[in-house]
N, C-alpha and C. Protein backbone atom coordinates (compact mmCIF):
# COMPACT_ATOMS: atom_id res chain seq x y z
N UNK A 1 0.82 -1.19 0.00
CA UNK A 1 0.00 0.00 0.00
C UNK A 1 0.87 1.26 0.00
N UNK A 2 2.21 1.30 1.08
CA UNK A 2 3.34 2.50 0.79
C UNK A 2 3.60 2.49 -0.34
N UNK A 3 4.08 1.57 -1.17
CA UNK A 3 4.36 1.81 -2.59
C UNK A 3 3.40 2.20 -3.75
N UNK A 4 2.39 1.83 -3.44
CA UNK A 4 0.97 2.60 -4.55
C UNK A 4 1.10 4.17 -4.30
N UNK A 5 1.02 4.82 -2.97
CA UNK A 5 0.96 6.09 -2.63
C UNK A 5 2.06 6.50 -3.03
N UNK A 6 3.33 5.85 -3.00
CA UNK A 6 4.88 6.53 -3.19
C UNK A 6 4.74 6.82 -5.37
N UNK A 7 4.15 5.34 -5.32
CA UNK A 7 4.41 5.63 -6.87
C UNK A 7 3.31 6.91 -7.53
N UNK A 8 1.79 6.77 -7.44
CA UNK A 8 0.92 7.62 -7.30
C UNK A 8 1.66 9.24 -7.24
N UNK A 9 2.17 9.25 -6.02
CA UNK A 9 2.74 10.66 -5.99
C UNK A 9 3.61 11.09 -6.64
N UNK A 10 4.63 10.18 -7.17
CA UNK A 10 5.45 10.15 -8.12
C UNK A 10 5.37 10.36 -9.01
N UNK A 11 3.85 9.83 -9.89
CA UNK A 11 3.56 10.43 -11.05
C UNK A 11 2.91 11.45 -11.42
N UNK A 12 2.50 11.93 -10.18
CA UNK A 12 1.69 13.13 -10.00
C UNK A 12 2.59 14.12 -9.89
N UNK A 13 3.79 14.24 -9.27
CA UNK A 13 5.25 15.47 -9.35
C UNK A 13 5.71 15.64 -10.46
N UNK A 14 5.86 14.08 -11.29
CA UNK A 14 6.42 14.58 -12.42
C UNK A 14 5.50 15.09 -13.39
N UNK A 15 4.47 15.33 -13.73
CA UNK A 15 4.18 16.40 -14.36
C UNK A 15 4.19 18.05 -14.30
N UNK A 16 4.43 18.12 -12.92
CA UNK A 16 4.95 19.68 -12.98
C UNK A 16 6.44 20.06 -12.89
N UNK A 17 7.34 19.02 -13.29
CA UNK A 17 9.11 19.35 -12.68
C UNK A 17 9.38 19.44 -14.61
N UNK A 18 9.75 20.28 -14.63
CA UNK A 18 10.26 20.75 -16.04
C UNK A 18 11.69 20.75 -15.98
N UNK A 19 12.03 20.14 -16.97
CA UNK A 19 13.68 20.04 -17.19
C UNK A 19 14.39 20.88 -17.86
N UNK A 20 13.64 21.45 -18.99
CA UNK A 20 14.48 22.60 -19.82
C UNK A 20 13.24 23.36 -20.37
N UNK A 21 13.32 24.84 -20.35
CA UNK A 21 12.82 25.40 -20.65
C UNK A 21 11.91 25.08 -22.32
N UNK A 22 10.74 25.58 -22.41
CA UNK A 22 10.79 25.24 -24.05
C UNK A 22 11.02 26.36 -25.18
N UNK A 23 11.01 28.00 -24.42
CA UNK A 23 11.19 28.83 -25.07
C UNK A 23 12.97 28.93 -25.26
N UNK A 24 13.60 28.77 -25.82
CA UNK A 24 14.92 29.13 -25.75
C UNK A 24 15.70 30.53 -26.34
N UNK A 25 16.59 30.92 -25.52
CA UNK A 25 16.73 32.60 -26.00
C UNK A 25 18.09 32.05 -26.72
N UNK A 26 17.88 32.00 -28.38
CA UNK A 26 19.15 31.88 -29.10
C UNK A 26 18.72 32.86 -30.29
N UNK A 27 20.25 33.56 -30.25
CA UNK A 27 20.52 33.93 -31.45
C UNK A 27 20.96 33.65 -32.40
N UNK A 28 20.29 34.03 -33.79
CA UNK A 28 21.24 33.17 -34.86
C UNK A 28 21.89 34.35 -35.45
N UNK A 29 23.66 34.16 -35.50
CA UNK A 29 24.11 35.09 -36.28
C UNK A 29 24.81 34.68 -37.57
N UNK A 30 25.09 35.29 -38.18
CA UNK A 30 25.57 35.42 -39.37
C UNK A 30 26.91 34.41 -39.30
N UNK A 31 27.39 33.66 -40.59
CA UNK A 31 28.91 33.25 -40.13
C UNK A 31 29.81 33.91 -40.90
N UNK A 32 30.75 33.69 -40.11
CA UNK A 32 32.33 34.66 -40.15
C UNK A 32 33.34 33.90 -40.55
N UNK A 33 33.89 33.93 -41.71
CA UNK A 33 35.79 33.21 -42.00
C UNK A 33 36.42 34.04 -41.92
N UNK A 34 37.27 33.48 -41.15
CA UNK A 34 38.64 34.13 -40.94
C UNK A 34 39.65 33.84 -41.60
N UNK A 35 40.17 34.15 -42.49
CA UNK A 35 41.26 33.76 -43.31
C UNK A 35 42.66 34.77 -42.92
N UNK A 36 43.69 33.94 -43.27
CA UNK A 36 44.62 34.63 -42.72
C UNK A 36 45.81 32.99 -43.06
N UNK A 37 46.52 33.89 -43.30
CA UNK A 37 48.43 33.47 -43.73
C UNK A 37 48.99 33.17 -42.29
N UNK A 38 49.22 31.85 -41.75
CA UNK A 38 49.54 31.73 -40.53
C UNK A 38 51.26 31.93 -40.76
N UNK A 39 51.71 31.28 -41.93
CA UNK A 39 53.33 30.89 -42.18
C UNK A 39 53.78 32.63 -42.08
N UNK A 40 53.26 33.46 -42.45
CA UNK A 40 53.62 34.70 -42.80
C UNK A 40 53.75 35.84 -41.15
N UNK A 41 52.80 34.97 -40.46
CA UNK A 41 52.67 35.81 -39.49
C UNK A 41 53.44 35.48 -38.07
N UNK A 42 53.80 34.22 -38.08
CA UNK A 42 54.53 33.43 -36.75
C UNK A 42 55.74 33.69 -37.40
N UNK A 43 56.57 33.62 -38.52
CA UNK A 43 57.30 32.70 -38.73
C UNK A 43 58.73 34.35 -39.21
N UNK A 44 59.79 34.29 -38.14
CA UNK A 44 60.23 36.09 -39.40
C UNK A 44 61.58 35.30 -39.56
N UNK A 45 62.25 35.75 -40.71
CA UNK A 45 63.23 35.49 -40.94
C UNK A 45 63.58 34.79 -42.01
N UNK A 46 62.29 34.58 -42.45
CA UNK A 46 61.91 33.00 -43.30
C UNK A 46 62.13 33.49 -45.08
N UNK A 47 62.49 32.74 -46.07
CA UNK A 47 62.36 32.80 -46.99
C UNK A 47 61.22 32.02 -48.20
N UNK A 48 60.34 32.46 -48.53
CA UNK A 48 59.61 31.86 -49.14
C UNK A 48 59.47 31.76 -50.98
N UNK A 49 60.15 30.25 -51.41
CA UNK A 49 59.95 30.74 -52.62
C UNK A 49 58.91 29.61 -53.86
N UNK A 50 58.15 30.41 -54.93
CA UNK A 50 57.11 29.85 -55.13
C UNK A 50 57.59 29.47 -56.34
N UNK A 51 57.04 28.48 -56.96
CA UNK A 51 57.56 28.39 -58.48
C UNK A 51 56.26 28.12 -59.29
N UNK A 52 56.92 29.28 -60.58
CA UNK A 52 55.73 29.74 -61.16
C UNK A 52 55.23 28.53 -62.01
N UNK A 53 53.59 28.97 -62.78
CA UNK A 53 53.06 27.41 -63.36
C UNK A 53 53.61 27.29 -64.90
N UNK A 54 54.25 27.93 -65.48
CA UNK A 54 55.10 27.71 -66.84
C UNK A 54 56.35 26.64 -66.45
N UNK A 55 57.12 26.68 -65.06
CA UNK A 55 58.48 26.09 -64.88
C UNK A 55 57.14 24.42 -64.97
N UNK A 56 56.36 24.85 -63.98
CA UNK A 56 55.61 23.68 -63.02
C UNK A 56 55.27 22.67 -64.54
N UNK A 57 55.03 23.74 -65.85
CA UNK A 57 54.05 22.54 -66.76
C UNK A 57 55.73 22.04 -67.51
N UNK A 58 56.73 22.74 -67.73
CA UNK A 58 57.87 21.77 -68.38
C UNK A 58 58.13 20.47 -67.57
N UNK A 59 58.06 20.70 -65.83
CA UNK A 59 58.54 19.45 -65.23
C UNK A 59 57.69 18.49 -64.99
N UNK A 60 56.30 18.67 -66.02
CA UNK A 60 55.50 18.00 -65.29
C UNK A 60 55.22 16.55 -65.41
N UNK A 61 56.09 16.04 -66.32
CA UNK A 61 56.38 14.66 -66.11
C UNK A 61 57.48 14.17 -65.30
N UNK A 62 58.45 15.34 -64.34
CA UNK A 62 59.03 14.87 -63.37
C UNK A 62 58.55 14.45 -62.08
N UNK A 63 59.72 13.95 -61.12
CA UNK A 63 59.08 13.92 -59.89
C UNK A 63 59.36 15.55 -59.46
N UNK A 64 58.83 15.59 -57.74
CA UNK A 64 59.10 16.81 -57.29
C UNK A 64 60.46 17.01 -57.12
N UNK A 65 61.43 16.43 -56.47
CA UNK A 65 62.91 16.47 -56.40
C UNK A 65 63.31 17.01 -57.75
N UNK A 66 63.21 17.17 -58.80
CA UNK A 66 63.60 17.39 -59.73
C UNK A 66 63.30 18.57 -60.02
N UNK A 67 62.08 18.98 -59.62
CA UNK A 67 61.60 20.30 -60.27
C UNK A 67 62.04 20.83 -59.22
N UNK A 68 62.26 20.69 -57.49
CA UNK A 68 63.19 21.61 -56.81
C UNK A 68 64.44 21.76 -57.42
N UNK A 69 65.23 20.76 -57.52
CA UNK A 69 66.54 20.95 -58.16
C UNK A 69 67.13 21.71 -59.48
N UNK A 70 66.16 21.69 -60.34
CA UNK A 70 66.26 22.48 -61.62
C UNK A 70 65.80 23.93 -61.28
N UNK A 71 64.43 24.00 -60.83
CA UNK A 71 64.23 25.07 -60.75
C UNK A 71 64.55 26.54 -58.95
N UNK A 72 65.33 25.81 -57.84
CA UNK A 72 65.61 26.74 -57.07
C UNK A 72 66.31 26.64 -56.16
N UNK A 73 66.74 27.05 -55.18
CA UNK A 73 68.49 27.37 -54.93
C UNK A 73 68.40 26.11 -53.87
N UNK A 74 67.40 25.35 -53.82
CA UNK A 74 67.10 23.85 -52.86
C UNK A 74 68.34 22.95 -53.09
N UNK A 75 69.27 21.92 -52.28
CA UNK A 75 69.76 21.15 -53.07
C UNK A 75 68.84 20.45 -52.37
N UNK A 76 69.00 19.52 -53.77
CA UNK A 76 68.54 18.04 -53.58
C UNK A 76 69.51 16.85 -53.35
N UNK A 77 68.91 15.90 -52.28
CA UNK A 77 70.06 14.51 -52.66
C UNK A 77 68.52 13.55 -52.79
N UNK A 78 69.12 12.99 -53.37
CA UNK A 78 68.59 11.68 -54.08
C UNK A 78 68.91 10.32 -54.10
N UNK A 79 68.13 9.16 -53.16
CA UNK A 79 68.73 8.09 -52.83
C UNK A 79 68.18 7.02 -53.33
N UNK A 80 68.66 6.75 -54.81
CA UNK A 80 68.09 5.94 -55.72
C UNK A 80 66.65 5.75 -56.39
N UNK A 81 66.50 4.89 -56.53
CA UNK A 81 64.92 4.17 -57.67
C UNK A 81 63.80 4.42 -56.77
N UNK A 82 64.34 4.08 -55.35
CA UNK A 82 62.42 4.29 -54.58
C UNK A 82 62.08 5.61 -54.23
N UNK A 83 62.75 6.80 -55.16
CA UNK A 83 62.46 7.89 -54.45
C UNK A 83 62.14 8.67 -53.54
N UNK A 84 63.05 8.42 -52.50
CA UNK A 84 63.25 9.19 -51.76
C UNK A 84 64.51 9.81 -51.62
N UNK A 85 64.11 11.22 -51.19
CA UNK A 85 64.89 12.20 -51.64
C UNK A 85 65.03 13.12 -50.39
N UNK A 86 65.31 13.91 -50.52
CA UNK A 86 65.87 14.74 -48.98
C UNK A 86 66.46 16.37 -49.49
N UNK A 87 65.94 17.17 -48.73
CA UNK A 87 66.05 18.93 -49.28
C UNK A 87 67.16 19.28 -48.45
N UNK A 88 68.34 20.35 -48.64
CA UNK A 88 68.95 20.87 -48.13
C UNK A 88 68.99 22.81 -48.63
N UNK A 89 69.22 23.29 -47.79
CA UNK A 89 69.92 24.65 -48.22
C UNK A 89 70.69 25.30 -47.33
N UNK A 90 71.60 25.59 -47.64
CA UNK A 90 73.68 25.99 -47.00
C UNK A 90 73.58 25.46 -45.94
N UNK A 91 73.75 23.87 -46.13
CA UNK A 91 74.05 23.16 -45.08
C UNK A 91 73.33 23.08 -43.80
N UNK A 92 71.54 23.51 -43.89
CA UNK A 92 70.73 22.69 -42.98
C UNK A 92 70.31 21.62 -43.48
N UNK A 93 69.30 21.09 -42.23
CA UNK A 93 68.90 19.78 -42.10
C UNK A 93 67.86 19.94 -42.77
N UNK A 94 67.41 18.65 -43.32
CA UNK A 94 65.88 18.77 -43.85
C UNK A 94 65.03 18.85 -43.32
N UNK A 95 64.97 18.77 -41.58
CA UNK A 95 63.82 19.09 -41.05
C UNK A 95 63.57 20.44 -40.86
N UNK A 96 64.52 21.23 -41.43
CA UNK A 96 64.48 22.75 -41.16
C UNK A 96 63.79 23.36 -41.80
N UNK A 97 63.19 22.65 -43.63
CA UNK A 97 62.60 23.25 -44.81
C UNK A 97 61.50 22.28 -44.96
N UNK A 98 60.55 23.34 -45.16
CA UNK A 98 58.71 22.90 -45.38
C UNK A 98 58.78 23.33 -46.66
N UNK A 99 58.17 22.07 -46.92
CA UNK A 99 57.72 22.03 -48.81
C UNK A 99 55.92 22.25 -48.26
N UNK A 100 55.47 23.25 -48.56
CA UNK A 100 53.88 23.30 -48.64
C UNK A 100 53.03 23.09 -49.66
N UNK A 101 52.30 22.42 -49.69
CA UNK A 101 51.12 22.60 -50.73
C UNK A 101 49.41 22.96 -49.88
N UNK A 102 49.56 23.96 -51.04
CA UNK A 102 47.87 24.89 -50.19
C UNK A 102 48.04 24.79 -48.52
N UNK A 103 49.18 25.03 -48.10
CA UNK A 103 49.61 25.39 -46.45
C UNK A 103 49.65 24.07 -45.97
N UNK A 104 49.48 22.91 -46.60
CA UNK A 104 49.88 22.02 -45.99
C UNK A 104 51.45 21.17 -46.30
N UNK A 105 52.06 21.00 -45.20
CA UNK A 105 53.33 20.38 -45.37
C UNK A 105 53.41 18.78 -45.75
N UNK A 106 53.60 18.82 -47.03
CA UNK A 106 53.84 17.52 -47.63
C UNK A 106 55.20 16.60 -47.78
N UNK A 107 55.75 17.32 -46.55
CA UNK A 107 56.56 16.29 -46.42
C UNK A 107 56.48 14.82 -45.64
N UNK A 108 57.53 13.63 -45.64
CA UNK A 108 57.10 12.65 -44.76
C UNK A 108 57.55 12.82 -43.44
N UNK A 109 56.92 13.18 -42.25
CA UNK A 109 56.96 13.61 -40.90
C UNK A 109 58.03 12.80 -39.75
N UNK A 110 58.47 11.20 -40.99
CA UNK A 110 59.80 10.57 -40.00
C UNK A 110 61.03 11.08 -41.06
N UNK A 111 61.06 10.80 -42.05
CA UNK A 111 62.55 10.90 -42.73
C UNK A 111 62.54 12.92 -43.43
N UNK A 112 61.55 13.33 -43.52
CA UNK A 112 61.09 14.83 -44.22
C UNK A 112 61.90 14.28 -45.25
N UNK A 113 61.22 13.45 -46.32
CA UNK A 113 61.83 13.18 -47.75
C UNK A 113 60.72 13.91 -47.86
N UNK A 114 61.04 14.01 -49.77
CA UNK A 114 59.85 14.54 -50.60
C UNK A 114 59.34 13.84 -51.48
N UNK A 115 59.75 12.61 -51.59
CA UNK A 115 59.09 11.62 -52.10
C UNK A 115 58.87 11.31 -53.23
């Protein structure tokens, strides 16, 4: 009989205990991109160089190592048939030089070949 009255009342509370409001105060605003050159803005000291799409369509049956090497002051070494390859300039390391494409670094993140 305690439990008929316990449950009874039970279902009788929960119809007035509200959990979340149903009117909700949201605004909808407009959306915003932010665009912005991150390499340009962290980074001083840096040299950035682009190579134009006339060099890009002669090499374009090369690999990339090649079209760095022909076309800019990059050296390249080159370690045979499975291509992989490795960037230098006046004697840094290759983890020192980011090859980007559309801001992303396409290099390989254990050896920084270029593949």
């Amino acid at each position: 009989m305690k439990q008929l009255y316990l449950y009874s009342f039970l279902f009788i509370l929960s119809f007035s205990v509200k959990a979340q409001q149903t009117n909700a105060d949201t605004l909808l605003i407009k959306d915003i991109n932010i665009v912005s050159n991150r390499l340009q803005n962290f980074v001083t000291g840096n040299r950035i160089e682009k190579i134009e799409d006339l060099t890009k369509e002669t090499f374009q049956n090369s690999s990339l190592a090649e079209l760095f090497a022909n076309s800019s002051g990059i050296a390249i070494k080159s370690y045979g048939v499975s291509g992989l390859s490795s960037a230098s300039i006046r004697g840094t390391n290759t983890n020192h030089i980011a090859v980007l494409w559309n801001g992303f670094n396409i290099q390989d993140p254990l050896t920084a070949s270029l593949g």
